[in-house]
Structure formats: structure tokens, C-alpha cells
N, C-alpha and C. Protein backbone atom coordinates (compact mmCIF):
# COMPACT_ATOMS: atom_id res chain seq x y z
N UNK A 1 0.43 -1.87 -42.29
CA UNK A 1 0.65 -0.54 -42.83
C UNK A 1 0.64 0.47 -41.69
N UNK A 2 1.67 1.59 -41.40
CA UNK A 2 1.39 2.52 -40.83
C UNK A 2 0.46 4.24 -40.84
N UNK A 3 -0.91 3.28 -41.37
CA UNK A 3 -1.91 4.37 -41.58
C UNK A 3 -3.18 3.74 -41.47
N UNK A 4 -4.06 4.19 -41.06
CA UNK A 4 -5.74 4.33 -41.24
C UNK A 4 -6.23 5.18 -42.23
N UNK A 5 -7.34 4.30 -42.38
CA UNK A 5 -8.01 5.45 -43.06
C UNK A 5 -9.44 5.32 -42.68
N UNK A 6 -10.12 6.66 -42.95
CA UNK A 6 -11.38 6.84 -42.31
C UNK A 6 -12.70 7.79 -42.88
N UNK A 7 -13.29 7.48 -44.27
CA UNK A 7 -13.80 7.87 -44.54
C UNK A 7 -15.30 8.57 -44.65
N UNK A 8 -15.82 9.77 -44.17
CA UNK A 8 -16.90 10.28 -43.55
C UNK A 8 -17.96 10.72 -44.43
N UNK A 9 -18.61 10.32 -45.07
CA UNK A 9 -19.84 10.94 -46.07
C UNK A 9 -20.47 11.56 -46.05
N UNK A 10 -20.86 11.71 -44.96
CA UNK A 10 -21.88 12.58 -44.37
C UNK A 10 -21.05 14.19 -44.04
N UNK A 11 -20.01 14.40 -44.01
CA UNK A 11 -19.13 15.33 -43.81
C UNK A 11 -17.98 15.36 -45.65
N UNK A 12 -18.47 14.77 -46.40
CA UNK A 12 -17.61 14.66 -48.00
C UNK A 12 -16.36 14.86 -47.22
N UNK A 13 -15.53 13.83 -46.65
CA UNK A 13 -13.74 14.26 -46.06
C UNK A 13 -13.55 12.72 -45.80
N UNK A 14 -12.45 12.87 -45.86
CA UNK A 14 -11.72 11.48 -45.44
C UNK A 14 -9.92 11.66 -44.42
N UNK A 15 -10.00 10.76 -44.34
CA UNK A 15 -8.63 11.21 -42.77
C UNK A 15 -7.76 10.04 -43.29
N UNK A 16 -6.72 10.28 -43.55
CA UNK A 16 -5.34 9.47 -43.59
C UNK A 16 -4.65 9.82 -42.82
N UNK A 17 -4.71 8.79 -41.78
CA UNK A 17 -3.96 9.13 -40.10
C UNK A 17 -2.47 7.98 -40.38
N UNK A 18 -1.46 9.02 -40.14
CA UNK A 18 -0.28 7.90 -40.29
C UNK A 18 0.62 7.98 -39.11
N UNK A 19 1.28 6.86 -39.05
CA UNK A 19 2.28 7.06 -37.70
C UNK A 19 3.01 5.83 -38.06
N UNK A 20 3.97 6.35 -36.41
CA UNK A 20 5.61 5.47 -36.77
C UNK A 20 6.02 5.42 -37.88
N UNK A 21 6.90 4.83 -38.83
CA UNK A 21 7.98 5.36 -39.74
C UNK A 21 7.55 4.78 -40.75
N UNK A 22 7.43 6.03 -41.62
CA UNK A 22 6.45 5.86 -43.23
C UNK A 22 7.16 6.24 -44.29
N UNK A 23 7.40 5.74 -45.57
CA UNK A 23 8.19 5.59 -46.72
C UNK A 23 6.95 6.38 -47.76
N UNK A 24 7.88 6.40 -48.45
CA UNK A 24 7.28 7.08 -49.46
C UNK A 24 6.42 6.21 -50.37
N UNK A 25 6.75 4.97 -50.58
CA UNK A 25 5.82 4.18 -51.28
C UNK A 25 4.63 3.68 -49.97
N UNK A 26 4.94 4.00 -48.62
CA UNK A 26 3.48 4.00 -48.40
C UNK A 26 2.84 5.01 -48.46
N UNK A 27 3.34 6.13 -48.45
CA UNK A 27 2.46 7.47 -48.46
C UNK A 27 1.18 7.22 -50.16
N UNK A 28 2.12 6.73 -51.15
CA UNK A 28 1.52 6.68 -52.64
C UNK A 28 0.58 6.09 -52.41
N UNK A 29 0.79 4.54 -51.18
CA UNK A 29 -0.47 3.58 -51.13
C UNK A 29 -1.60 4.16 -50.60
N UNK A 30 -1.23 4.95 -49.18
CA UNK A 30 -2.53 5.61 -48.55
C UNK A 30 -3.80 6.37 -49.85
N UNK A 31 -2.65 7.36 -50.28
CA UNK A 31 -3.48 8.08 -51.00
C UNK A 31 -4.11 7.50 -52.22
N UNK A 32 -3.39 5.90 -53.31
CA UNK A 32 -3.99 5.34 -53.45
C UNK A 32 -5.53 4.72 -53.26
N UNK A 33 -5.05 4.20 -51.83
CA UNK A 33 -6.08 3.38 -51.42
C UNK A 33 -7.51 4.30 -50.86
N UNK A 34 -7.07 5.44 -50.18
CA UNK A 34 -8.38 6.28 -49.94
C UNK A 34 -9.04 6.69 -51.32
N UNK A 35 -8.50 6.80 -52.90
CA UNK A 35 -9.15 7.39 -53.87
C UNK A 35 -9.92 6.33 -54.30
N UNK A 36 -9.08 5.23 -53.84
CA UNK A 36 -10.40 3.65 -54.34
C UNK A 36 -11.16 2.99 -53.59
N UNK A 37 -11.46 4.23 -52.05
CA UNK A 37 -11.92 3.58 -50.89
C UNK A 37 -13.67 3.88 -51.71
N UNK A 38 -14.32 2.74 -51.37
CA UNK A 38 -15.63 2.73 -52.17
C UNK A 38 -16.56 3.50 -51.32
N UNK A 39 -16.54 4.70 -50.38
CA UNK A 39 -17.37 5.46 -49.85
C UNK A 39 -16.67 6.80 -50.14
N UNK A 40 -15.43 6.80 -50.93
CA UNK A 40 -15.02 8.16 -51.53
C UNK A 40 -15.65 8.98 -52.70
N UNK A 41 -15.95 10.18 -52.83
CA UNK A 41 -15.82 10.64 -54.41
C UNK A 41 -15.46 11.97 -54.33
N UNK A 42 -14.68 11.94 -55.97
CA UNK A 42 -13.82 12.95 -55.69
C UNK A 42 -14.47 14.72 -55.55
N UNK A 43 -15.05 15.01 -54.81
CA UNK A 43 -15.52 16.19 -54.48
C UNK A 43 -14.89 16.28 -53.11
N UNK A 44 -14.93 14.83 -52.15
CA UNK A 44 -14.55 15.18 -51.37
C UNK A 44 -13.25 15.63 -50.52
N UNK A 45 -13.00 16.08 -49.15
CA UNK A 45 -12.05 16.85 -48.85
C UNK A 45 -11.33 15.78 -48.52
N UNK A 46 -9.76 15.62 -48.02
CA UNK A 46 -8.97 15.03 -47.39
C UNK A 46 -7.81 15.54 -46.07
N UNK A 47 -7.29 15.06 -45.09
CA UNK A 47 -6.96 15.23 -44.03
C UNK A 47 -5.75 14.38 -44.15
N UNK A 48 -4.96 14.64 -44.16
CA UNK A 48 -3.52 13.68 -44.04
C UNK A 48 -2.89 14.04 -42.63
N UNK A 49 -3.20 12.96 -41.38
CA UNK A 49 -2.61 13.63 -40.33
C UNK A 49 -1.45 13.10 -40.07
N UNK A 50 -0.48 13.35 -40.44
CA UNK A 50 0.94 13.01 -39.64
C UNK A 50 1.58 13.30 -38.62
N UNK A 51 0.62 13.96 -37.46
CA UNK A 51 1.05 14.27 -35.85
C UNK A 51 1.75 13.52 -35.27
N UNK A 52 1.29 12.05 -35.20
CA UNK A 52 1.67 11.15 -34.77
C UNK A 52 3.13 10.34 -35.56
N UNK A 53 3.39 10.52 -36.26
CA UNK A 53 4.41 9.67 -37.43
C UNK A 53 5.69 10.26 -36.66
N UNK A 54 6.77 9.25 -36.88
CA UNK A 54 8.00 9.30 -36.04
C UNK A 54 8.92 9.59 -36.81
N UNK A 55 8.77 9.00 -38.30
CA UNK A 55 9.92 9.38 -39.42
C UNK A 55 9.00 9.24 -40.53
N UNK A 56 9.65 9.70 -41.36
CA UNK A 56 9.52 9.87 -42.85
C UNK A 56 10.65 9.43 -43.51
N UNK A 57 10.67 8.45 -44.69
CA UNK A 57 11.49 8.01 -45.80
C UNK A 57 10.98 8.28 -47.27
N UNK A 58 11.63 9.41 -47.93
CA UNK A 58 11.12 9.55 -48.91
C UNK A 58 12.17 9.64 -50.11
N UNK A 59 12.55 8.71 -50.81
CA UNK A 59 13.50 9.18 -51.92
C UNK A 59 12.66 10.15 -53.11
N UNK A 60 13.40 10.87 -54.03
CA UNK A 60 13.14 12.15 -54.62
C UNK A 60 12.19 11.22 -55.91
N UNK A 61 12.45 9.60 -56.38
CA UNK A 61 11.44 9.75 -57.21
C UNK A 61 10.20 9.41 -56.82
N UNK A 62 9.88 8.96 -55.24
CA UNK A 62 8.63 8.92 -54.98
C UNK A 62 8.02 9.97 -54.01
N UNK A 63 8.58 11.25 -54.17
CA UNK A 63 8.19 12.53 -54.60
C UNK A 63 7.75 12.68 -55.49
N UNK A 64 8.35 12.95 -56.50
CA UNK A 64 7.72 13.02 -57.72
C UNK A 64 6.80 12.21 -58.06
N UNK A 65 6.41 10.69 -57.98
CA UNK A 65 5.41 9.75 -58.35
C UNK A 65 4.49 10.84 -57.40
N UNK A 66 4.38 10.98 -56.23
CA UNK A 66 3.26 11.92 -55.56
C UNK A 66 2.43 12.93 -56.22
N UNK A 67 3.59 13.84 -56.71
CA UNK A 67 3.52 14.82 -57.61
C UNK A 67 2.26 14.59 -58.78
N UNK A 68 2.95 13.26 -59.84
CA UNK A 68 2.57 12.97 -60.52
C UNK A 68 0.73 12.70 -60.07
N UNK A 69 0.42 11.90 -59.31
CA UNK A 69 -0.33 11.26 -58.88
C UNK A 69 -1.60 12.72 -58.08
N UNK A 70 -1.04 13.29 -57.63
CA UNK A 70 -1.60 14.40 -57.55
C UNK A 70 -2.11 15.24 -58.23
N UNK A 71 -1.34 15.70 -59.55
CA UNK A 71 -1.92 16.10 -60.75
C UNK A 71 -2.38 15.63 -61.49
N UNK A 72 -2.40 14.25 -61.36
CA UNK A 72 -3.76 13.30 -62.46
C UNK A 72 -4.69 13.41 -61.75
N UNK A 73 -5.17 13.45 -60.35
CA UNK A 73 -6.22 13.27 -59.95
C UNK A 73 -6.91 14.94 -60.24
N UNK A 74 -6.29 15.74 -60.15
CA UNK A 74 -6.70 17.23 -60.06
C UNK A 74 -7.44 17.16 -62.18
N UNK A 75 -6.32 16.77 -62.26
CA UNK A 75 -6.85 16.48 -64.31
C UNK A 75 -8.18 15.71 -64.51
N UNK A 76 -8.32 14.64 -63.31
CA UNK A 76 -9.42 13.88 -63.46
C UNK A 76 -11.05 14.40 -62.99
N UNK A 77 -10.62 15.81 -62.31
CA UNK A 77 -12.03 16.68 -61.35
C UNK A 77 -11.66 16.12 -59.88
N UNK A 78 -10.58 15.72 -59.63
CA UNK A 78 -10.65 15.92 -58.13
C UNK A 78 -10.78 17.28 -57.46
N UNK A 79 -12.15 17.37 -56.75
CA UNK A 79 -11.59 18.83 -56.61
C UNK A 79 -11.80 19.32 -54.74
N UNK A 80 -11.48 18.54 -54.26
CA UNK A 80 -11.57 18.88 -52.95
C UNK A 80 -10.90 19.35 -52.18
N UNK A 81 -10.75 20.01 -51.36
CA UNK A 81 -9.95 20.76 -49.96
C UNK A 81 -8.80 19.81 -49.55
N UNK A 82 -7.71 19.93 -49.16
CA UNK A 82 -6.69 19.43 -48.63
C UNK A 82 -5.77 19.73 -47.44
N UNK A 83 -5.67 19.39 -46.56
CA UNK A 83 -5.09 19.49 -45.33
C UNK A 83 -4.35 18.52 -44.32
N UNK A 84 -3.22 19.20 -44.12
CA UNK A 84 -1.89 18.63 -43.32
C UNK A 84 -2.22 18.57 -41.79
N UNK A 85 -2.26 17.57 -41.03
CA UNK A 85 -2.00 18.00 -39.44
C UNK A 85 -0.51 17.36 -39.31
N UNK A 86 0.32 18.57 -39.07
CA UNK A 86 1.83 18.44 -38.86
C UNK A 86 2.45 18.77 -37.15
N UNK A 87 3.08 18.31 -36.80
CA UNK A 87 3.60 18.44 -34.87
C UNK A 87 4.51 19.18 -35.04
N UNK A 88 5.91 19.21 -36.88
CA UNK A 88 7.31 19.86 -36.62
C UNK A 88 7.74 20.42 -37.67
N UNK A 89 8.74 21.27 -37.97
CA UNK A 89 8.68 21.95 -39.17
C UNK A 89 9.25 21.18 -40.45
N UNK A 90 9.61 19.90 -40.30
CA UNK A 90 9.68 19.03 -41.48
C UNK A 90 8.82 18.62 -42.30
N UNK A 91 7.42 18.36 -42.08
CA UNK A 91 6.19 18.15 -42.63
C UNK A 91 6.01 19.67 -43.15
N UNK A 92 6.20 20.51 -42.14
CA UNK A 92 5.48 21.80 -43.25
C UNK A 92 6.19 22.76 -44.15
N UNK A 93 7.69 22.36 -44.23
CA UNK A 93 8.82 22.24 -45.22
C UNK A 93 7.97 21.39 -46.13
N UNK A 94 7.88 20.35 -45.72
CA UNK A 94 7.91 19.25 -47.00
C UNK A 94 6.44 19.82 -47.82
N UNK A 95 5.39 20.22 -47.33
CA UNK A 95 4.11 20.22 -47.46
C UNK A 95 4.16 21.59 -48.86
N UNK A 96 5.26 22.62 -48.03
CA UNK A 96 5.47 23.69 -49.00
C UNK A 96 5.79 23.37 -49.80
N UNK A 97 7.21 22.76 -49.83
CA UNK A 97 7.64 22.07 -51.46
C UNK A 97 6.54 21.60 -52.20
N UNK A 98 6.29 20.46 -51.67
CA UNK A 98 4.53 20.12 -52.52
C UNK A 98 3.76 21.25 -53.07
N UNK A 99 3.61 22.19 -52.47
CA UNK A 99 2.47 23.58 -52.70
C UNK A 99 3.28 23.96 -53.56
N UNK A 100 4.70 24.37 -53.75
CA UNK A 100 5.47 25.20 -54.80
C UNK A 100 5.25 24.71 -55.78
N UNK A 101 5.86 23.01 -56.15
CA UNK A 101 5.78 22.27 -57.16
C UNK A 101 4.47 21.99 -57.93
N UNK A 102 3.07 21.67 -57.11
CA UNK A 102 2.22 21.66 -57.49
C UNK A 102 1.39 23.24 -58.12
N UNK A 103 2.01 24.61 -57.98
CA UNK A 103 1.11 25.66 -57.93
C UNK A 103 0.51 26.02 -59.61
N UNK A 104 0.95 25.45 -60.30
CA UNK A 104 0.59 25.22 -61.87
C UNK A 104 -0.71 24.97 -62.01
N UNK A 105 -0.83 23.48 -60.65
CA UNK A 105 -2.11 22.87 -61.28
C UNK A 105 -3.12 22.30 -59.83
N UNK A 106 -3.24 22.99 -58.92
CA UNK A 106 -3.63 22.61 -57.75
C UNK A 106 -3.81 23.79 -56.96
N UNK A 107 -4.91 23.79 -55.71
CA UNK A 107 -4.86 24.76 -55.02
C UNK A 107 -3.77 24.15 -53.59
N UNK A 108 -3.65 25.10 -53.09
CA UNK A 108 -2.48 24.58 -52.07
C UNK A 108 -2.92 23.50 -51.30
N UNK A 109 -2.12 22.95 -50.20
CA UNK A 109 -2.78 22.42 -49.07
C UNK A 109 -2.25 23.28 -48.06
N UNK A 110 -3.73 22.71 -47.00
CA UNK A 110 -3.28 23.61 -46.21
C UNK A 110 -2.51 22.83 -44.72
N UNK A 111 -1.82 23.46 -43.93
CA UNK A 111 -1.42 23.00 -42.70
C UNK A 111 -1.45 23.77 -41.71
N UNK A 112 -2.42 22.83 -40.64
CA UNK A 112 -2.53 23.12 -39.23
C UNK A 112 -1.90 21.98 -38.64
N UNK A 113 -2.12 22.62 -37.34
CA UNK A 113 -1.42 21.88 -35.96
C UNK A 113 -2.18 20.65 -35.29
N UNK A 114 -3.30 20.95 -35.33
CA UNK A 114 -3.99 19.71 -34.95
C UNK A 114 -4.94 18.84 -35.69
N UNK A 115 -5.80 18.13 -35.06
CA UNK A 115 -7.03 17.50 -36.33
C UNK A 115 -8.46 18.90 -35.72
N UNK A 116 -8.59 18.81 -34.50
CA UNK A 116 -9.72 19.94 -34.05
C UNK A 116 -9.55 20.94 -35.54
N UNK A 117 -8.10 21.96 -35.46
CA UNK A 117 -7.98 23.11 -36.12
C UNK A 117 -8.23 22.46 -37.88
N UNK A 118 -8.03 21.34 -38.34
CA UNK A 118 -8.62 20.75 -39.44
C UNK A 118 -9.64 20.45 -39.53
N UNK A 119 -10.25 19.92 -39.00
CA UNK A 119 -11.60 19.89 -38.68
C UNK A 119 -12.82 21.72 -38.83
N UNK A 120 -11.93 22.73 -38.18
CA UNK A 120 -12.62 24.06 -38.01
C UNK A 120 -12.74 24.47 -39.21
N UNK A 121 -11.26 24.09 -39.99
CA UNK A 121 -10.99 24.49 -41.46
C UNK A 121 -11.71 23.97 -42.35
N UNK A 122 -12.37 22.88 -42.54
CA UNK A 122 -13.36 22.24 -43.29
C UNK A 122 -14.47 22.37 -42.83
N UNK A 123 -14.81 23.18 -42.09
CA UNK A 123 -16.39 23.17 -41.49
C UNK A 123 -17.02 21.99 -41.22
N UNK A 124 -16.17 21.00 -40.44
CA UNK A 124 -16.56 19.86 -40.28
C UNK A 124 -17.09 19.77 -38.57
N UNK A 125 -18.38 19.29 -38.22
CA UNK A 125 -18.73 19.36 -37.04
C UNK A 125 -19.54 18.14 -36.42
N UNK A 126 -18.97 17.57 -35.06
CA UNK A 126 -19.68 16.62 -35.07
C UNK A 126 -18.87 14.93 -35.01
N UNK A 127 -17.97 15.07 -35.13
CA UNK A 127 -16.71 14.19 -35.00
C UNK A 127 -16.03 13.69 -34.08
């Protein structure tokens, strides 16, 4: 898979670090797999860093499965902080669309430039 994941308890956040060329049905798996990572719960924050990632493949219905998948968890009490580390303005295109589509039922995510400036944004220290 082209992602890690890295979940911190002691800080309630978790990091989905992805790179080289990622599809849309892996993006569903990451975020999948971090909500069933057994040191998660949903209070806590998340970090999706795609600095590193070379491409993106995403057809429009696994967008929407995202979508979907995003607003069940928000229905379920997910209620934690969210944040992008993006390198180019395609991620933070794409990130907006997400924020537009989702603004019904979600607070935005947010996007910075690095993991440090994500890190500042979550008051996370110590990393």
C-alpha cells in the first residue's frame, strides 16, 4: 500500500502519510483502516499528509464513496479536527471541493504546507 499509518494517543491524532501514486480506492482503505486501527477513537484528530504522493487517481464515484464515508462517520460522533499537508495546488483544489460538498454536515478541513505547521495547528508537541 502506498500509505502509513501512525497512530498517537497520547496526543488523540493519527497521521495517514501517503506517497507515490494513490487511487481512490486506496485513499477509502487508509481512512478505513485508521477508523479500525485499535488505538483510535473517534474524538480523535487526523492528519492526511500527501506531501510526498506523486499522483492521485480518483474516479468521481470514489469521491463520492469518500463523501459518503465521511458523513457516516461525522453521523456516528466522529468528532475530531482534520488536516491536509499538501506540496501543490491540486490537493488543495481537491481538499476544497471536499469542504464545499461536505459543508452541510462537517467542519472543514484544514490545509497546511507542512506536517511541523499541522502539528502547530493541533497543538500537538513533542513529535
Amino acid at each position: 500500500m502506498p500509505y502509513t499509518l501512525t497512530v498517537i494517543p497520547e496526543h488523540r491524532a493519527g497521521i495517514v502519510h501517503l506517497t507515490g501514486r494513490v487511487t481512490g480506492a486506496e485513499l477509502i482503505s487508509a481512512a478505513a483502516e485508521l477508523a479500525a486501527h485499535p488505538l483510535w477513537q473517534s474524538h480523535f484528530r487526523a492528519i492526511g499528509d500527501v506531501s510526498e504522493q506523486a499522483s492521485l487517481a480518483v474516479v468521481p464515484a470514489e469521491f463520492e464513496q469518500l463523501l459518503v464515508d465521511v458523513r457516516a462517520l461525522r453521523m456516528a460522533g466522529e468528532q475530531g479536527e482534520r488536516v491536509v499537508v499538501v506540496r501543490d495546488e491540486m490537493w488543495t483544489s481537491l481538499v476544497s471541493l471536499f469542504n464545499h460538498r461536505l459543508a452541510d454536515s462537517s467542519r472543514p478541513i484544514r490545509v497546511v504546507s507542512t506536517l511541523d505547521e499541522a502539528f502547530d495547528y493541533l497543538d500537538i508537541t513533542g513529535t
